[in-house]
C-alpha atoms as a PDB file:
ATOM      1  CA  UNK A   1       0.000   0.000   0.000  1.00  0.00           C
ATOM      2  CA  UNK A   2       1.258   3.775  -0.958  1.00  0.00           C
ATOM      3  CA  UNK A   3       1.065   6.333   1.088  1.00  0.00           C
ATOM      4  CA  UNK A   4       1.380   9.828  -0.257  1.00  0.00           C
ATOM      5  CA  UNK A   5       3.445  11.750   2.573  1.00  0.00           C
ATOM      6  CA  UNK A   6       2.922  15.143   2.630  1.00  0.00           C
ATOM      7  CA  UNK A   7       6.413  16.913   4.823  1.00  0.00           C
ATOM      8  CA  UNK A   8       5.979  20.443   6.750  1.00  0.00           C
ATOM      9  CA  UNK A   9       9.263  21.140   4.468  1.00  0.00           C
ATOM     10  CA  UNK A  10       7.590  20.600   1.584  1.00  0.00           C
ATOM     11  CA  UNK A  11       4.666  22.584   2.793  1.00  0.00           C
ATOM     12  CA  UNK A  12       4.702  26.600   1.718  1.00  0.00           C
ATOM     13  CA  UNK A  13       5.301  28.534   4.422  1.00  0.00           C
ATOM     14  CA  UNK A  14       2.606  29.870   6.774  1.00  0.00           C
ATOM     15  CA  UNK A  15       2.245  33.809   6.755  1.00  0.00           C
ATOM     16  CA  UNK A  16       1.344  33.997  10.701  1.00  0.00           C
ATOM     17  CA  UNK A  17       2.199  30.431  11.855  1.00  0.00           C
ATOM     18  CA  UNK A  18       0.388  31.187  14.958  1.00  0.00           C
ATOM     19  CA  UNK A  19      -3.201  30.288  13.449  1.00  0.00           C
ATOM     20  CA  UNK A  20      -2.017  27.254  12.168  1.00  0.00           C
ATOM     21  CA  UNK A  21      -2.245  25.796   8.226  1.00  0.00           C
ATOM     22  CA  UNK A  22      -5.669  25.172   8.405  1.00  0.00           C
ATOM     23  CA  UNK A  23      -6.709  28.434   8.415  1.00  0.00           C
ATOM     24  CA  UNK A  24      -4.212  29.868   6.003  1.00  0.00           C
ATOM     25  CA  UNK A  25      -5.662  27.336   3.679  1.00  0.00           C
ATOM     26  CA  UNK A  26      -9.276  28.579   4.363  1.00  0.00           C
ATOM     27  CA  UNK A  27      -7.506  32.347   3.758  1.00  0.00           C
ATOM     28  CA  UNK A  28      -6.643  30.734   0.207  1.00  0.00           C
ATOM     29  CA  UNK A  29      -9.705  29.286  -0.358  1.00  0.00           C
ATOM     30  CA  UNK A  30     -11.152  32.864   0.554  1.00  0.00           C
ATOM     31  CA  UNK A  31      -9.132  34.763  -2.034  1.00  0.00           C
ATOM     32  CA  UNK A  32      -9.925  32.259  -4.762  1.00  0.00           C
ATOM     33  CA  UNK A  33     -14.024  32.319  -4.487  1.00  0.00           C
ATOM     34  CA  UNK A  34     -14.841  34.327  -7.638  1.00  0.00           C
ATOM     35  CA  UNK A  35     -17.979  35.575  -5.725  1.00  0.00           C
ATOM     36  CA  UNK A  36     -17.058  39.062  -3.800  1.00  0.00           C
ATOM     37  CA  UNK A  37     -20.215  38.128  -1.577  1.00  0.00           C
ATOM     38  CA  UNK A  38     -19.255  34.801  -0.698  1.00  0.00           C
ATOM     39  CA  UNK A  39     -15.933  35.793  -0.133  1.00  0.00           C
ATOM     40  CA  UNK A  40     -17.132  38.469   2.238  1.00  0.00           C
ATOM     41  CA  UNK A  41     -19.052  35.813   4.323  1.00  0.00           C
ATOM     42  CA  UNK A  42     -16.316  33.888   4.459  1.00  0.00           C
ATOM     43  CA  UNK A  43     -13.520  36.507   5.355  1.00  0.00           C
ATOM     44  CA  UNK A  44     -16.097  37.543   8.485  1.00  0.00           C
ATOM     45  CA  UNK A  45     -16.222  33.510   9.436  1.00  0.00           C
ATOM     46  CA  UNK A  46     -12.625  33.616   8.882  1.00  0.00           C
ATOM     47  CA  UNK A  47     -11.918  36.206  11.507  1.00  0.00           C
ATOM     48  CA  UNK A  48     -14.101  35.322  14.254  1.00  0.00           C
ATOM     49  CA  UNK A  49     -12.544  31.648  14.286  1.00  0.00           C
ATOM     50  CA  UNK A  50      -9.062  33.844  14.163  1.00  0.00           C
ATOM     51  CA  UNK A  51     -10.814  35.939  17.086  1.00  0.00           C
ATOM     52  CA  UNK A  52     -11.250  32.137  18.989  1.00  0.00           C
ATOM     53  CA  UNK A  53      -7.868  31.278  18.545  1.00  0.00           C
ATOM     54  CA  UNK A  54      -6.236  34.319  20.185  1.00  0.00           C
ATOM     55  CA  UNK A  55      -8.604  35.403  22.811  1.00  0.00           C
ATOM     56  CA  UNK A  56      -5.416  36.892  24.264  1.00  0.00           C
ATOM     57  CA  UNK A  57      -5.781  39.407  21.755  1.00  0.00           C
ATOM     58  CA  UNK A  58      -9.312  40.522  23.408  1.00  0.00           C
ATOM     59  CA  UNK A  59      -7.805  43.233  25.129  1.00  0.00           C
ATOM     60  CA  UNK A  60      -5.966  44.513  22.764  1.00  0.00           C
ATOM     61  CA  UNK A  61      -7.630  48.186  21.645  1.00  0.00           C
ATOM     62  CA  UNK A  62      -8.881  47.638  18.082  1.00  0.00           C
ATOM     63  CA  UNK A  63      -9.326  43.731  18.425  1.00  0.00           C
ATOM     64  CA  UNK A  64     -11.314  42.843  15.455  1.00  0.00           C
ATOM     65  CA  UNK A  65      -8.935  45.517  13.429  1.00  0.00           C
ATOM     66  CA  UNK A  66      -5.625  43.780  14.083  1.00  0.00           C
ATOM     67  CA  UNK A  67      -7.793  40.585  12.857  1.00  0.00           C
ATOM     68  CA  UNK A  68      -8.315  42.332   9.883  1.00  0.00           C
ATOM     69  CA  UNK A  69      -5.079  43.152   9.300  1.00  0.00           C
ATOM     70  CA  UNK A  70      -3.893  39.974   9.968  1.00  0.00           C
ATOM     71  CA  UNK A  71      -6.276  38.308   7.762  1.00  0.00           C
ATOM     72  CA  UNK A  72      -5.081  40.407   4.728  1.00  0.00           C
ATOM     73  CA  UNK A  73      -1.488  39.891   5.521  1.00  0.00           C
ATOM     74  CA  UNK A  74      -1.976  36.129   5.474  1.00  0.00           C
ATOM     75  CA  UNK A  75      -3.933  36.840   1.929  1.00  0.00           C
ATOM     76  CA  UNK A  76      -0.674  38.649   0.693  1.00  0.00           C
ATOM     77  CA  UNK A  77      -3.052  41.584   0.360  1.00  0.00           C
ATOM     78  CA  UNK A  78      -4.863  39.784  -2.640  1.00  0.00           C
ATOM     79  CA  UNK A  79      -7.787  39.517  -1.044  1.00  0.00           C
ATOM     80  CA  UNK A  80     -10.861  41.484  -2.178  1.00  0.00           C
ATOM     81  CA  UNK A  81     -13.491  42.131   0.681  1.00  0.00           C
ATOM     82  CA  UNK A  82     -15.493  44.884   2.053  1.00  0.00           C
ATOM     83  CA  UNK A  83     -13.920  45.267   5.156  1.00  0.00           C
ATOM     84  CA  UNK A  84     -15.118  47.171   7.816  1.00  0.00           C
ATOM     85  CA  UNK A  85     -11.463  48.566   8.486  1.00  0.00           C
ATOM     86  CA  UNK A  86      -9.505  50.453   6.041  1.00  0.00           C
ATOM     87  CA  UNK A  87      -7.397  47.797   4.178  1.00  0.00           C
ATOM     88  CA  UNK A  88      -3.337  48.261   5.162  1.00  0.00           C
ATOM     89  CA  UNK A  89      -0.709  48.477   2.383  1.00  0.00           C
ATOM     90  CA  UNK A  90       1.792  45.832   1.792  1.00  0.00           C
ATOM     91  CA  UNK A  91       4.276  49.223   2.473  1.00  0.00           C
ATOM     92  CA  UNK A  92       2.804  50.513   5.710  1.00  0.00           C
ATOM     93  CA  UNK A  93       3.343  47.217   7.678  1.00  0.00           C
ATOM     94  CA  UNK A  94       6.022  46.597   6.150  1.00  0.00           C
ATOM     95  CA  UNK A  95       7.702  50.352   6.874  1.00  0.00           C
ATOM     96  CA  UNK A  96      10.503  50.264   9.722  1.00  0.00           C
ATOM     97  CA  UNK A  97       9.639  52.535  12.334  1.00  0.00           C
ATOM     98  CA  UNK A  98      12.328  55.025  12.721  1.00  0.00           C
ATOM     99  CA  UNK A  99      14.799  54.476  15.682  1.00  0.00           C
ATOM    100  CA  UNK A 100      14.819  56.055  18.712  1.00  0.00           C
ATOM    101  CA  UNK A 101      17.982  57.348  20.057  1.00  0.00           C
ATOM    102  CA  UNK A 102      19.127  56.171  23.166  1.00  0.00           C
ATOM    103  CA  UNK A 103      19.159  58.471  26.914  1.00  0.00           C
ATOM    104  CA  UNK A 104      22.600  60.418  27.142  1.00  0.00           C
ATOM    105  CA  UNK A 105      22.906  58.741  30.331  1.00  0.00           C
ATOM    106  CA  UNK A 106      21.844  55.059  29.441  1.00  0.00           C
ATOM    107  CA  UNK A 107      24.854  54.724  26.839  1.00  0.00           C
ATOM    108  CA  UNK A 108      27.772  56.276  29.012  1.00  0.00           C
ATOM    109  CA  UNK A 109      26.937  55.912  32.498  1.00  0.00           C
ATOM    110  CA  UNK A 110      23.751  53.805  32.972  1.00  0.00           C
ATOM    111  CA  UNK A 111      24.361  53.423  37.051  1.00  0.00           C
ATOM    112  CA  UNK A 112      23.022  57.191  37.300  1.00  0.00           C
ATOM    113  CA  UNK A 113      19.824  56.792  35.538  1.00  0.00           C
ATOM    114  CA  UNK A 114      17.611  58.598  32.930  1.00  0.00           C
ATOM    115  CA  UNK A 115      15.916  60.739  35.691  1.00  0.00           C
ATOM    116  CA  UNK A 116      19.318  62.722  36.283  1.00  0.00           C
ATOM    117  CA  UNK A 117      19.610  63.316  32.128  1.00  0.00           C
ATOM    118  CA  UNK A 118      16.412  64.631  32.986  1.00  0.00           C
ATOM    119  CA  UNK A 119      16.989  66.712  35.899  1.00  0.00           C
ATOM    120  CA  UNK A 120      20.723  68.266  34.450  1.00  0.00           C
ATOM    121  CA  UNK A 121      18.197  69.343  31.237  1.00  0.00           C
ATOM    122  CA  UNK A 122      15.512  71.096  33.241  1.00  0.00           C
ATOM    123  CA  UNK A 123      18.483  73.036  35.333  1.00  0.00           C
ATOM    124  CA  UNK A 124      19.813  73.909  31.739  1.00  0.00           C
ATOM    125  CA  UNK A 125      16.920  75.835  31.148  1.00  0.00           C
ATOM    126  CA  UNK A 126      16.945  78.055  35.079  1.00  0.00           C
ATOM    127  CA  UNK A 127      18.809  81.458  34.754  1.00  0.00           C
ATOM    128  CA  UNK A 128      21.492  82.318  36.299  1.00  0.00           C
ATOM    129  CA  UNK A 129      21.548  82.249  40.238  1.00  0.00           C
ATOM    130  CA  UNK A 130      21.046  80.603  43.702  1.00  0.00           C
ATOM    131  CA  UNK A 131      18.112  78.781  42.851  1.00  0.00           C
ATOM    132  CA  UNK A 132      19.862  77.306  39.826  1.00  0.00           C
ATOM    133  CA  UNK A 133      22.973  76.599  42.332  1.00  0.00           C
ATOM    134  CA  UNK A 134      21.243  74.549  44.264  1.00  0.00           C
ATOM    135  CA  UNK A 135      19.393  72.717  42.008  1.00  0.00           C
ATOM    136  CA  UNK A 136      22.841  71.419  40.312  1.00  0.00           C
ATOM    137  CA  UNK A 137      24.603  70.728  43.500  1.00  0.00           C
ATOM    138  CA  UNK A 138      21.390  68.742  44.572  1.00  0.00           C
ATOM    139  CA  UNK A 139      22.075  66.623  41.366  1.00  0.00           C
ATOM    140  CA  UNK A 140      25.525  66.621  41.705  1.00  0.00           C
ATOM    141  CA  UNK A 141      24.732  64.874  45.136  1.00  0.00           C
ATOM    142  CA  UNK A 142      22.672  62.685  43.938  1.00  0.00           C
ATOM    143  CA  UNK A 143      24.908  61.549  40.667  1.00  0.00           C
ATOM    144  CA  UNK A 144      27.199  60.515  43.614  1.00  0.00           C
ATOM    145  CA  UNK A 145      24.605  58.447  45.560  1.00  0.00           C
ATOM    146  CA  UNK A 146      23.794  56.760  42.394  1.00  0.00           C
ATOM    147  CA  UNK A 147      27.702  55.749  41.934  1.00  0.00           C
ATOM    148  CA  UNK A 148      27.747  54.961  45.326  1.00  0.00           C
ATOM    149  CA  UNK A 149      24.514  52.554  45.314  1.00  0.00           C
ATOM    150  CA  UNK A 150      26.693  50.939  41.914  1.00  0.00           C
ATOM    151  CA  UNK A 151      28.567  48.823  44.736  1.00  0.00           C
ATOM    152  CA  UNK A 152      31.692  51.419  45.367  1.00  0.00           C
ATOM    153  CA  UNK A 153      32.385  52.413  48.931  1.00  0.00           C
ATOM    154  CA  UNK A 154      33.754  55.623  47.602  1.00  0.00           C
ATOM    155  CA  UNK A 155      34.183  57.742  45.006  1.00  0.00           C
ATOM    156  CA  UNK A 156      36.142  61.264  44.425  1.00  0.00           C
ATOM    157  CA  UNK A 157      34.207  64.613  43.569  1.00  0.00           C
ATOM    158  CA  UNK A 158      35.597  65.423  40.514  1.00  0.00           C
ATOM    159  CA  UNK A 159      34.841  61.983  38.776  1.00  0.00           C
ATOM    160  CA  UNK A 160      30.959  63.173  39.847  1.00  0.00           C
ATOM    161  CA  UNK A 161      32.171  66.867  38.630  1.00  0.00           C
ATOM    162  CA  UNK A 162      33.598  65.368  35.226  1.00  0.00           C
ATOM    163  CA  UNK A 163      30.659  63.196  34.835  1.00  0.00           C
ATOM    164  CA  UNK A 164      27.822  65.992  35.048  1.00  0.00           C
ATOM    165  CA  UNK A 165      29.986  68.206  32.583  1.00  0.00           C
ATOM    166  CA  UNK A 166      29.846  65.565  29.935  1.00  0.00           C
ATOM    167  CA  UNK A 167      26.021  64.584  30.198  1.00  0.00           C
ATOM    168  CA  UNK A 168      25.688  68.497  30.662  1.00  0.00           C
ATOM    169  CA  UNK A 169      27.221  68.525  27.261  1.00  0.00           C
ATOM    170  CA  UNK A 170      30.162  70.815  28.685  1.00  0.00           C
ATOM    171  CA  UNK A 171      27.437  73.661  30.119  1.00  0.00           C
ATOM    172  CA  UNK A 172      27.705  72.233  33.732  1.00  0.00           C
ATOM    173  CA  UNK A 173      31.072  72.548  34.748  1.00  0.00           C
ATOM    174  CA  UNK A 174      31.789  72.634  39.001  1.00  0.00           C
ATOM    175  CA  UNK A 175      35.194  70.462  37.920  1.00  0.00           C
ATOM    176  CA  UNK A 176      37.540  74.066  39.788  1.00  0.00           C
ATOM    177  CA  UNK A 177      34.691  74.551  42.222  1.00  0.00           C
ATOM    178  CA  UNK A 178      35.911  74.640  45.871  1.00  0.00           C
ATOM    179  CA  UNK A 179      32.308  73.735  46.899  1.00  0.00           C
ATOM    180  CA  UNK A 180      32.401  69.724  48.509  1.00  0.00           C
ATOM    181  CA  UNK A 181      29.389  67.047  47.605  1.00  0.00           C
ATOM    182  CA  UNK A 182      28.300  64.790  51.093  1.00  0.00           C
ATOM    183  CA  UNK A 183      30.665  62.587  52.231  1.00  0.00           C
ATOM    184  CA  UNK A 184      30.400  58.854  50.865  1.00  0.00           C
ATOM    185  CA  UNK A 185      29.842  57.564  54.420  1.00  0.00           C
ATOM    186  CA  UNK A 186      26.933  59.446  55.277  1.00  0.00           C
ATOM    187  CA  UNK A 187      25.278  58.680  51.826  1.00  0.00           C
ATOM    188  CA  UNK A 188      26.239  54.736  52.190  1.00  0.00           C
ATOM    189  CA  UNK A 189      24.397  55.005  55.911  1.00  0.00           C
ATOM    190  CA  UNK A 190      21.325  56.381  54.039  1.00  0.00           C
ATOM    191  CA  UNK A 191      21.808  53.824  51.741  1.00  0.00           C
ATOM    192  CA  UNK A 192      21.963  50.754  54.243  1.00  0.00           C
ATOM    193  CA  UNK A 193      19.436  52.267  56.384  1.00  0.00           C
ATOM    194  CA  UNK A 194      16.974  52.433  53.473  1.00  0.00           C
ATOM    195  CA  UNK A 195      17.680  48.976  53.015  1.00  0.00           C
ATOM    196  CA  UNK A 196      17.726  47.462  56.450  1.00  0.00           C
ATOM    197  CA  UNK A 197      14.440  49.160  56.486  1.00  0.00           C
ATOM    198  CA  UNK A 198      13.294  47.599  53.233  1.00  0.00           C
ATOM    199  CA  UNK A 199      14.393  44.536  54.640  1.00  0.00           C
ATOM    200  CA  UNK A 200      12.241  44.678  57.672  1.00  0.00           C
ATOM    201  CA  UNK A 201       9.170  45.284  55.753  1.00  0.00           C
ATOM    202  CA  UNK A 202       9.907  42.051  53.850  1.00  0.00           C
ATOM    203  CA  UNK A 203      10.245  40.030  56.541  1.00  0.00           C
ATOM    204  CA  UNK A 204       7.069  41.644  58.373  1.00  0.00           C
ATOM    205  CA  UNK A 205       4.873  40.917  55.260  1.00  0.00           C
ATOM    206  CA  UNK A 206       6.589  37.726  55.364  1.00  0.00           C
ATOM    207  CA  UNK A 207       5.000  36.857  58.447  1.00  0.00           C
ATOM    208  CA  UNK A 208       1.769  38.056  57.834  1.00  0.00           C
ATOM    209  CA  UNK A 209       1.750  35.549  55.353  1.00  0.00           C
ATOM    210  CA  UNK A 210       2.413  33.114  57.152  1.00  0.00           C
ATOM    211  CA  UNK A 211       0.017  34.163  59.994  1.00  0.00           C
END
């Protein structure tokens, strides 16, 4: 006895494997019914199984639109239906979205943050004066916690100084200022305070569990 055996190699490849060759063959089948109306009928019974199979995708906003769009992608865009959404373009879907650049602070010194790229640009735009002052040596202190909390025991004020004039873009520059940040001891008892404190409220909710 033959048997005709039909390998997933020699199979053509599935558009959105996720919904399984079945229905990419009933998306075929769909594309290939001469009759727009039965095609419509079908392409709505098409989706709603689709809709079955990924009910994951429920609350996702615009459900039954990414169905849509899924159906036509699996059609190659060859399918002609009234859709309810406007059909996508082969080129939109297709188009890379453009690339983001990355935080000044995440690609030289990530240990600080992007909240202090943030803070040195908002000081950037102060005038001139005390307020201003303040507001840098604040960050300045905290630029050093953050090195700190980056397991060092210490660290020297002008590598904090040098650091804040290059994510400052050179318009931040305390590196000849006579002016001294907090000492590393009194921010690393801060530090293991916070977390011996963190620590007890772990272990307290710990045991209200297991009350």
């Amino acid at each position: 006895m033959n048997f005709d055996l039909e390998y997933n190699s020699e199979r053509p490849l599935m558009i959105i494997p996720e919904y399984g060759r079945h229905i990419q063959k009933l998306v075929d089948h769909c594309v290939a019914l001469e009759n727009k109306e039965e095609r419509n009928t079908m392409a709505k019974a098409i989706v709603d199984v689709m809709g079955n199979l990924q009910p994951h995708l429920r609350d996702v906003p615009d459900f039954k639109h990414k169905l849509w769009d899924q159906l036509f992608i699996m059609s190659k865009f060859n399918l002609d239906v009234d859709s309810p959404y406007e059909k996508p373009s082969k080129e939109e879907l297709q188009e890379k979205p453009e690339s983001l650049p990355y935080p000044k602070s995440a690609s030289r010194y990530r240990y600080y943050g992007n909240n202090i790229q943030t803070m040195i640009d908002v000081a950037l735009t102060w005038d001139d004066g005390e307020e201003k002052e303040a507001l840098v040596y604040t960050i300045a202190n905290h630029m050093k916690k953050c090195y700190l909390n980056w397991n060092k025991d210490t660290v020297d004020d002008a590598i904090i100084f040098n650091h804040l004039y290059e994510l400052s873009e050179t318009k931040i520059d305390l590196r000849n200022s006579e002016e001294v940040l907090s000492e590393s001891k009194s921010l690393l008892k801060k530090r293991n305070t916070q977390q011996g404190k963190n620590q007890k409220n772990k272990n307290r909710s710990n045991n209200n569990r297991r009350k």
